[in-house]
Protein backbone atom coordinates (compact mmCIF):
# COMPACT_ATOMS: atom_id res chain seq x y z
CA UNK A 1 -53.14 -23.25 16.01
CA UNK A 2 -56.29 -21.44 17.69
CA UNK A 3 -54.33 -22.41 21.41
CA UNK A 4 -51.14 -20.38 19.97
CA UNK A 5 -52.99 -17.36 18.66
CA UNK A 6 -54.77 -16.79 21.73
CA UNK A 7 -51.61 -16.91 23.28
CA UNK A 8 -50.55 -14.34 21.78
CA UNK A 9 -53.42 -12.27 21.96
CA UNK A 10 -52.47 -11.03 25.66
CA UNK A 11 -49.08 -10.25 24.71
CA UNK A 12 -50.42 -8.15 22.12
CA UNK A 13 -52.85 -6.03 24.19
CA UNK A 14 -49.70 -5.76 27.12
CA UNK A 15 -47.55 -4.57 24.40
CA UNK A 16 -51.01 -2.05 23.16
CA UNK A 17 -51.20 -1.08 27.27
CA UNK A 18 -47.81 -0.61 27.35
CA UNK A 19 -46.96 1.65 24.81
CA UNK A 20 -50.09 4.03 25.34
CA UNK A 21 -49.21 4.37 28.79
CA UNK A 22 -45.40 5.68 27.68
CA UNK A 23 -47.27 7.61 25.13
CA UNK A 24 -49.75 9.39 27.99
CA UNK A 25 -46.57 9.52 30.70
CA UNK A 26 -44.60 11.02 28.01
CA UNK A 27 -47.34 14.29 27.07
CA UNK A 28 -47.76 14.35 31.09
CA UNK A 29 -44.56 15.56 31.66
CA UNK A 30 -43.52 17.19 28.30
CA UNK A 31 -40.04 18.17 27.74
CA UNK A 32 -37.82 17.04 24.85
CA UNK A 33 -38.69 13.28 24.82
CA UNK A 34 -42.51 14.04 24.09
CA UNK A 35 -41.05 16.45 21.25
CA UNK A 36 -39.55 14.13 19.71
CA UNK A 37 -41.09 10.54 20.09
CA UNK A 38 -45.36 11.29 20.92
CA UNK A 39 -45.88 11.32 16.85
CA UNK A 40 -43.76 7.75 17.00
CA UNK A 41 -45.55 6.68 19.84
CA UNK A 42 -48.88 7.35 18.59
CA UNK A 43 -48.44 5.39 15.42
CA UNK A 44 -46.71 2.60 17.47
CA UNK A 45 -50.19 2.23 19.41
CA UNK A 46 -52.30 2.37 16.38
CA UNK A 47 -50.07 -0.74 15.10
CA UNK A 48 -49.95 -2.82 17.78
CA UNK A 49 -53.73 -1.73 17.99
CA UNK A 50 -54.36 -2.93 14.45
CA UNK A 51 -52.41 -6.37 15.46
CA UNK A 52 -54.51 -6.96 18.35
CA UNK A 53 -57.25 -6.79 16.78
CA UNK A 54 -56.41 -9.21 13.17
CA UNK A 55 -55.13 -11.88 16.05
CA UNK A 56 -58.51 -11.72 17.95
CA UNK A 57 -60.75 -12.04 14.57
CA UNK A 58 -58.08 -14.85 14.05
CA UNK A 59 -58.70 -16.29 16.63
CA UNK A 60 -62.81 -15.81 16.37
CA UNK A 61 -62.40 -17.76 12.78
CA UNK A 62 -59.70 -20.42 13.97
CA UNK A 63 -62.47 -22.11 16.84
CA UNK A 64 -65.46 -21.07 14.06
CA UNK A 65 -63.73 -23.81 11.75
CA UNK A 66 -63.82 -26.00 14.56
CA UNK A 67 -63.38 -30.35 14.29
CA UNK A 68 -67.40 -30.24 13.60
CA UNK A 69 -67.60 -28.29 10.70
């Protein structure tokens, strides 16, 4: 279980990366898009943010329960 969450723990952060750098291109260049979707994109970061981090201290308690304890 521990292998398959840190799998997806660099998905998560691509999809964080991702999204902020829209989010930044987006304010760069202004215009109707960053109108209408820099409030969306902002709380789409803070998500996938938020999900980042719960997999990584999922991850820190899945190999603290290791096969010794």
């Amino acid at each position: 279980m521990s292998s398959f969450v840190f799998f997806l723990i660099p998905l998560a952060l691509a999809a964080t990366a991702i999204i902020l750098g829209v989010g930044l291109y987006s304010l760069a260049k202004g215009g109707a898009f960053a109108k209408e979707n820099s409030n969306k994109l902002m709380r789409m970061r803070v998500i996938a943010q938020a999900v980042t981090i719960a997999l990584m201290a999922l991850f820190l308690m899945l190999i603290g329960k290791g096969p010794g304890s």
